[in-house]
N, C-alpha and C. Protein backbone atom coordinates (compact mmCIF):
# COMPACT_ATOMS: atom_id res chain seq x y z
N UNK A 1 112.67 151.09 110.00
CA UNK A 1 113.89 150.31 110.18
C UNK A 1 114.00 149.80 111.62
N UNK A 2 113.62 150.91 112.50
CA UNK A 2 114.27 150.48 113.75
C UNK A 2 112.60 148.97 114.12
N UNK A 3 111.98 148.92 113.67
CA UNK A 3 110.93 147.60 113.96
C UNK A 3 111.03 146.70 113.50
N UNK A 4 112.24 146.76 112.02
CA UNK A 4 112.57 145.31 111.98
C UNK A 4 113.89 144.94 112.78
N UNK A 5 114.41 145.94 113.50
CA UNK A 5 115.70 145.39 114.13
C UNK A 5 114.78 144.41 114.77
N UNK A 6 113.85 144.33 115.40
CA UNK A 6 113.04 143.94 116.93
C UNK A 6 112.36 142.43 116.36
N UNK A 7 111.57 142.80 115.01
CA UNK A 7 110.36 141.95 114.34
C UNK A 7 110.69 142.06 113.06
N UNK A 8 110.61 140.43 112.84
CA UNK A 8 110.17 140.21 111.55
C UNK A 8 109.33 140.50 110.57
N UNK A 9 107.69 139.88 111.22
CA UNK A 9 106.77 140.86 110.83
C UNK A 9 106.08 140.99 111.80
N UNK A 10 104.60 141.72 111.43
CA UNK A 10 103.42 142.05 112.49
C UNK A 10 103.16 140.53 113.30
N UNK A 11 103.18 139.12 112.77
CA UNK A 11 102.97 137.92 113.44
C UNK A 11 103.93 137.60 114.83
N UNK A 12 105.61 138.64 114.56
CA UNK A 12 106.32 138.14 115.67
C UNK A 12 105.64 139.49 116.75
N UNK A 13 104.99 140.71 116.43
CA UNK A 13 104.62 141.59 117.26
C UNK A 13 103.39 141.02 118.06
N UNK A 14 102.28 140.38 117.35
CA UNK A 14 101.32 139.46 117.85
C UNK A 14 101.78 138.56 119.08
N UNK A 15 102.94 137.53 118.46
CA UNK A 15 103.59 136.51 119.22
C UNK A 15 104.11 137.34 120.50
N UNK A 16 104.84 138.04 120.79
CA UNK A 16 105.43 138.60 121.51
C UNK A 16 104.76 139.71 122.77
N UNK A 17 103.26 139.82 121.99
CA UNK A 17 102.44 140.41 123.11
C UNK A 17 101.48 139.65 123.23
N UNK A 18 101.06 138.39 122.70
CA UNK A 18 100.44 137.33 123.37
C UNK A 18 101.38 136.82 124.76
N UNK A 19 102.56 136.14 124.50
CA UNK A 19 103.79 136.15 125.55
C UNK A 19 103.70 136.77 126.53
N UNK A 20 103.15 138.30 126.27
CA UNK A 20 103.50 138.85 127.69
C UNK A 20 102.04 139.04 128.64
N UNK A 21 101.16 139.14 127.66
CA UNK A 21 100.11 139.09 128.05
C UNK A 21 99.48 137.42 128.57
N UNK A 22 99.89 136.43 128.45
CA UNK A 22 99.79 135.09 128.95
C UNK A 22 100.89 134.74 130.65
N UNK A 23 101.97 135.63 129.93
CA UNK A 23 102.82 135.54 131.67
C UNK A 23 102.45 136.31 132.43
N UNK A 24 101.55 137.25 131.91
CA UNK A 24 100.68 138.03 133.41
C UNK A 24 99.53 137.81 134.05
N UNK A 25 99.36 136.77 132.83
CA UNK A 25 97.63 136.17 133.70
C UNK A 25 98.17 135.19 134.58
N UNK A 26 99.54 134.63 134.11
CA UNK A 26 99.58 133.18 134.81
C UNK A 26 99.97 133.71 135.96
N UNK A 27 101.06 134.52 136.35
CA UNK A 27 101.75 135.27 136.91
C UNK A 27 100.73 135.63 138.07
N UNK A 28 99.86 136.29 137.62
CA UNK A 28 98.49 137.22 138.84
C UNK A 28 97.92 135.70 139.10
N UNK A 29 97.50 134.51 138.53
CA UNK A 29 96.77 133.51 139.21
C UNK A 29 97.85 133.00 139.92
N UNK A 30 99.19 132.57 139.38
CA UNK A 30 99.92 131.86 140.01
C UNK A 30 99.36 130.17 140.19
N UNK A 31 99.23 129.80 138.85
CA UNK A 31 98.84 128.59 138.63
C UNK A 31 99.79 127.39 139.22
N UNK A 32 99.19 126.47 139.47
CA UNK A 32 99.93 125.08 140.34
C UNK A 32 98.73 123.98 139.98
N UNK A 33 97.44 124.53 140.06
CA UNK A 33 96.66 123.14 140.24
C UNK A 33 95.27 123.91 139.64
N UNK A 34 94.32 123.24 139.42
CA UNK A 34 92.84 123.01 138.76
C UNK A 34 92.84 124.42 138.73
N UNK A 35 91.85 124.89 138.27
CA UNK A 35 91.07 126.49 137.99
C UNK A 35 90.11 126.35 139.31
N UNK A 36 89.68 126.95 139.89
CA UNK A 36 88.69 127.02 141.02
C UNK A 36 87.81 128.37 140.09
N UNK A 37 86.65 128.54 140.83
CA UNK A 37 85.56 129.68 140.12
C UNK A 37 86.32 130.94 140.55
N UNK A 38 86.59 131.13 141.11
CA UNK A 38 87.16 132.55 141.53
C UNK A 38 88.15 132.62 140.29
N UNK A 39 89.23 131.89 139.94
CA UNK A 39 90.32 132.05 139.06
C UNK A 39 89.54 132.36 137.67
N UNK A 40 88.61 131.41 137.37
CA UNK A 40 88.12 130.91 136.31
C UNK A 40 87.49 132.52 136.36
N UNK A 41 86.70 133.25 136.97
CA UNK A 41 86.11 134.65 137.00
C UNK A 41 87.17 135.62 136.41
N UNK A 42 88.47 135.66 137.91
CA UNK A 42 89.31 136.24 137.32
C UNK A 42 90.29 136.26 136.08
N UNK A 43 89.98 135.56 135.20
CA UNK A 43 90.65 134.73 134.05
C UNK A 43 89.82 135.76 133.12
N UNK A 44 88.49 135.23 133.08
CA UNK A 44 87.58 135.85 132.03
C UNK A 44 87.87 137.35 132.26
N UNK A 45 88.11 138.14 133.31
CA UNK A 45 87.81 139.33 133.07
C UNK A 45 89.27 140.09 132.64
N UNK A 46 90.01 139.61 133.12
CA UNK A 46 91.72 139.45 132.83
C UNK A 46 91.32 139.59 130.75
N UNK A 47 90.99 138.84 130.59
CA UNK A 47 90.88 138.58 129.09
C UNK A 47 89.97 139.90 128.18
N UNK A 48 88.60 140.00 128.89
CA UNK A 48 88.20 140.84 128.61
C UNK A 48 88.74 142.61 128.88
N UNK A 49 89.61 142.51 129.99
CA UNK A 49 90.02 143.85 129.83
C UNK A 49 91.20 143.55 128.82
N UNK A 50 91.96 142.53 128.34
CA UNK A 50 92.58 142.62 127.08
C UNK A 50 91.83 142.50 125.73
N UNK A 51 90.34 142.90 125.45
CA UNK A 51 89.70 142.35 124.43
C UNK A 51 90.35 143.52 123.46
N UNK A 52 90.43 144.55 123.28
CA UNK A 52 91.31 145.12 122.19
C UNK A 52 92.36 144.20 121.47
N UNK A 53 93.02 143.58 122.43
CA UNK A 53 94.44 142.95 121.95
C UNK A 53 93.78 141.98 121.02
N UNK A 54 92.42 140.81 121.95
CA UNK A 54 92.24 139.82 121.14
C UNK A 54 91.44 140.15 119.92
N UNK A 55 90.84 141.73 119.84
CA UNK A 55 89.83 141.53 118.42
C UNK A 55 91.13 142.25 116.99
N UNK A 56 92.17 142.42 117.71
CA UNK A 56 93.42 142.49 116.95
C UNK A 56 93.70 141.19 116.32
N UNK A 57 94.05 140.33 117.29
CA UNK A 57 94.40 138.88 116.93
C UNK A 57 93.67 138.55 115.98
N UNK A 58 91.87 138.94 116.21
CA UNK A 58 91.20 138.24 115.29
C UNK A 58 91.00 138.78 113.69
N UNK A 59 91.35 139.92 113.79
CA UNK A 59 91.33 140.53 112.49
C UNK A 59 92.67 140.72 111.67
N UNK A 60 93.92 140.02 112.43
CA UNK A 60 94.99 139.94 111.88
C UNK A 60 94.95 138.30 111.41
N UNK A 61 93.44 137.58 111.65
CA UNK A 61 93.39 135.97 111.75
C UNK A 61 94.54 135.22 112.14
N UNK A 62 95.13 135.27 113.39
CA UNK A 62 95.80 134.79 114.60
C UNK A 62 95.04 134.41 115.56
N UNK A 63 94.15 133.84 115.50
CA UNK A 63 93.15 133.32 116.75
C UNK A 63 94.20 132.09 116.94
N UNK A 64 94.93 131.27 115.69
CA UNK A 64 95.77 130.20 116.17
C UNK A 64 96.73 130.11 117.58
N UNK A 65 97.36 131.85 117.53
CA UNK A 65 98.10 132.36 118.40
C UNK A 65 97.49 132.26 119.65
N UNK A 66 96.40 132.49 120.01
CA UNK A 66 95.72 132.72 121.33
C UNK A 66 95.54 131.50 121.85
N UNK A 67 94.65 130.52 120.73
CA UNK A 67 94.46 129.09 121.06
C UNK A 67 95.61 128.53 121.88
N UNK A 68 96.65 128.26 121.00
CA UNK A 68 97.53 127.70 121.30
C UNK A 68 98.28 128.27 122.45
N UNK A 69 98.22 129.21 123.12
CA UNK A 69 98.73 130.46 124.19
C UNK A 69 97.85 129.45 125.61
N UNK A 70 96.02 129.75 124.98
CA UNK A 70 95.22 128.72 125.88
C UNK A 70 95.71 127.68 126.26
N UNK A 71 95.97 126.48 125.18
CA UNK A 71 96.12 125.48 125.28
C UNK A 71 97.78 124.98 125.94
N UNK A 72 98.25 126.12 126.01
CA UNK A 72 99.53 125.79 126.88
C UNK A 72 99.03 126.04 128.77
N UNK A 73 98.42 127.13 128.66
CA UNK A 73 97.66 127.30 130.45
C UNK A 73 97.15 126.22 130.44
N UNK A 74 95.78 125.43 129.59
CA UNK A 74 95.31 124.61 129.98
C UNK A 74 96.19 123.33 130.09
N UNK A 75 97.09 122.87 129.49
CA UNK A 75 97.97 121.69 129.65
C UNK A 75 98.72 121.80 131.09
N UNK A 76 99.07 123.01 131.44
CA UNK A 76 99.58 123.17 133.25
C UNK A 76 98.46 123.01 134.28
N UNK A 77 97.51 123.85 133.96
CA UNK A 77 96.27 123.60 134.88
C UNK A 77 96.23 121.68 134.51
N UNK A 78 95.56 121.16 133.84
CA UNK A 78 95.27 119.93 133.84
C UNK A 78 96.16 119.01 134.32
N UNK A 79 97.70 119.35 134.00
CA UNK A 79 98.41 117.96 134.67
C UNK A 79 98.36 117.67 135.59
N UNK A 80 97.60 118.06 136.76
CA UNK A 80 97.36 117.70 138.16
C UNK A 80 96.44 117.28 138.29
N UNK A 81 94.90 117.34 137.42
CA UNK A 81 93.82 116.55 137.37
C UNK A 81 93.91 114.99 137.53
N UNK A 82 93.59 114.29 138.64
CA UNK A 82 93.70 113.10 138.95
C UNK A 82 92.73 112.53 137.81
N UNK A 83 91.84 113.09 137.17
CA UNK A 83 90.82 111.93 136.35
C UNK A 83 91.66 111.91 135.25
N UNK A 84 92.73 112.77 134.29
CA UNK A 84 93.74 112.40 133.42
C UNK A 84 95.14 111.47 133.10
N UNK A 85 95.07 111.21 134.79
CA UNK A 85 96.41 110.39 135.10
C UNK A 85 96.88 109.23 134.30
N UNK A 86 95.66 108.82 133.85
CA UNK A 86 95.21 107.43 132.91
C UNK A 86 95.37 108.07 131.47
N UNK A 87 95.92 109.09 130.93
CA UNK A 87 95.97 109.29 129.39
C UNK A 87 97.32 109.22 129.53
N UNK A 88 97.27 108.41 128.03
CA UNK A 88 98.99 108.85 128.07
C UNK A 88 99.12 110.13 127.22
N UNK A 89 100.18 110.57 126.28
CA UNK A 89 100.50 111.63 126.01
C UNK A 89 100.09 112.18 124.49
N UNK A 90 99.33 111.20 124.22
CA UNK A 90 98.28 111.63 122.64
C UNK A 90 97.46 112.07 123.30
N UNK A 91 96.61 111.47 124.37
CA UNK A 91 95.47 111.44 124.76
C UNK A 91 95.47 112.83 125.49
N UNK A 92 96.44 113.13 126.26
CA UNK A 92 96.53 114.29 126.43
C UNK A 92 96.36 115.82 125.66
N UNK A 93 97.42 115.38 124.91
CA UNK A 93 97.52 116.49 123.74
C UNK A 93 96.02 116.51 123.27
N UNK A 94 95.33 115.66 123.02
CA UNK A 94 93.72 116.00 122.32
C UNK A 94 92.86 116.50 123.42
N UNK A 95 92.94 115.98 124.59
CA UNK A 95 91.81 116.52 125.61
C UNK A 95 92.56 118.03 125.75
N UNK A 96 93.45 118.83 125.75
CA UNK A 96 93.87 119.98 125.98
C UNK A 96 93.63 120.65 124.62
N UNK A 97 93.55 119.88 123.15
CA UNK A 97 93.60 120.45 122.04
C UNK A 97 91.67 121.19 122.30
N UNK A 98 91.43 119.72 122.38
CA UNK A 98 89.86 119.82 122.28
C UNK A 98 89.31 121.33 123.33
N UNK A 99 89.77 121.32 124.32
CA UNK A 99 89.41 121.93 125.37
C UNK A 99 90.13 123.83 125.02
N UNK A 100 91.00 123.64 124.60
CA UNK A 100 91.37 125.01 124.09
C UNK A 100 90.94 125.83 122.74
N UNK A 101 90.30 124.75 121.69
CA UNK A 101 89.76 124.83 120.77
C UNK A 101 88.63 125.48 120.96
N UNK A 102 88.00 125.02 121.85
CA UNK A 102 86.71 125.49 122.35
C UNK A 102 85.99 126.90 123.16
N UNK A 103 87.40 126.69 124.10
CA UNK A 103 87.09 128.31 125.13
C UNK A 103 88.05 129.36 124.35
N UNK A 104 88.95 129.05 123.18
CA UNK A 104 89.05 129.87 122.13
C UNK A 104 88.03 130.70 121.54
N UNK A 105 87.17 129.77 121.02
CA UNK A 105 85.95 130.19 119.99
C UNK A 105 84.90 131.01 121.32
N UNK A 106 84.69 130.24 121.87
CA UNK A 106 83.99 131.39 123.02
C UNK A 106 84.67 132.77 123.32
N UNK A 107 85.67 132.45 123.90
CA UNK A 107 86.57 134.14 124.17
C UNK A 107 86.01 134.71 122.77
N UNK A 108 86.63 134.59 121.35
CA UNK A 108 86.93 135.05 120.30
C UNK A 108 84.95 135.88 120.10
N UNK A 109 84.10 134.67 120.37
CA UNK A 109 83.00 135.37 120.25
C UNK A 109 82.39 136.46 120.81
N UNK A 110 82.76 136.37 122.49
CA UNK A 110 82.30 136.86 123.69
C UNK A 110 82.86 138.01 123.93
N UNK A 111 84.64 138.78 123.01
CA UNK A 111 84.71 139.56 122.74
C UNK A 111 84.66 140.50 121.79
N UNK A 112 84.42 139.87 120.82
CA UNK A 112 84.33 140.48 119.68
C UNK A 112 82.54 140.94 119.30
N UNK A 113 81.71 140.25 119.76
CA UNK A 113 80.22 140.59 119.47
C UNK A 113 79.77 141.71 119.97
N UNK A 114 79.39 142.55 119.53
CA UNK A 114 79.17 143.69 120.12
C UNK A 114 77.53 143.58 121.20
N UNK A 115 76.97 142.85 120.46
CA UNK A 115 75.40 143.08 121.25
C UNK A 115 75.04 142.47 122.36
N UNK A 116 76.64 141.83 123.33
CA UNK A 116 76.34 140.76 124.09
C UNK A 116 77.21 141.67 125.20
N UNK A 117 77.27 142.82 125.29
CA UNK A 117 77.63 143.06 126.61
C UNK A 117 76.90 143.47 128.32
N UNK A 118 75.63 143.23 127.64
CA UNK A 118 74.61 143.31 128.86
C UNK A 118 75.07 141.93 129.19
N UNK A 119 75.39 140.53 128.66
CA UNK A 119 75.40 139.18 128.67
C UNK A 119 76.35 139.20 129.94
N UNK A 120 78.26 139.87 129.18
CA UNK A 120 79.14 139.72 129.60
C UNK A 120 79.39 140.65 131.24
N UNK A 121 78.29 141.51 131.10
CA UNK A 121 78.23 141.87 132.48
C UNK A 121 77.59 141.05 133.76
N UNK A 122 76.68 140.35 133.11
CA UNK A 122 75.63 139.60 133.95
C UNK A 122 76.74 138.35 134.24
N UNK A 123 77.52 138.10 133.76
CA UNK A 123 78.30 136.93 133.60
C UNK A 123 79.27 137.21 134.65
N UNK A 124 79.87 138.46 134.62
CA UNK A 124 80.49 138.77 135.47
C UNK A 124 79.86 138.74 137.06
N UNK A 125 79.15 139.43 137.11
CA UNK A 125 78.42 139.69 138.46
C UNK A 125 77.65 138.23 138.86
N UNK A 126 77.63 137.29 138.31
CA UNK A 126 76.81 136.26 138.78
C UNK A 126 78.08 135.51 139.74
């Protein structure tokens, strides 16, 4: 009883710790402008020490949730990109769709595969 005072179902518990887990990455980068490699490092590993949460997401098939979580960071990071200035606001929405679509399916792979963590270390340290 007392978890539906809070949640609807398990999707608003998902929603609600994607939320908090997205205002703490943004929060620790303190986003304003482009990703630089250092962020972009600290991003990936930020993610990977949440990979429990995301191989949750993925087996509750909510990867939509994460995407779209992405694709809101990436629409803040990008609006300052001078080479976008020239899209208007379809064009936008697809280069951020496209672009979150993508480092979705990577995260989703890169944590969930088990035989690739010699990979994800080397990745790190490079």
């Amino acid at each position: 009883m007392t978890f539906y005072r809070h949640y609807q179902n398990i999707t608003d518990v998902l929603t609600s710790e994607m939320t908090a887990m997205i205002d703490e990455l943004t929060t620790k980068l303190n986003i304003t402008t482009v990703v630089r490699h250092e962020e972009l490092v600290f991003s990936m590993q930020f993610l990977k020490d949440h990979g429990d949460f995301i191989k949750i997401l993925v087996l509750a098939q909510q990867q939509d949730l994460l995407r779209d979580n992405i694709a809101q960071v990436l629409a803040r990071l990008s609006a300052n990109k001078k080479q976008l200035q020239d899209l208007n606001s379809r064009e936008f929405d697809y280069y951020v769709r496209y672009h979150s679509t993508g480092l979705t399916g990577v995260i989703v792979d890169w944590i969930t595969k088990k035989n690739n963590q010699k990979h994800q270390r080397n990745w790190l340290l490079s």
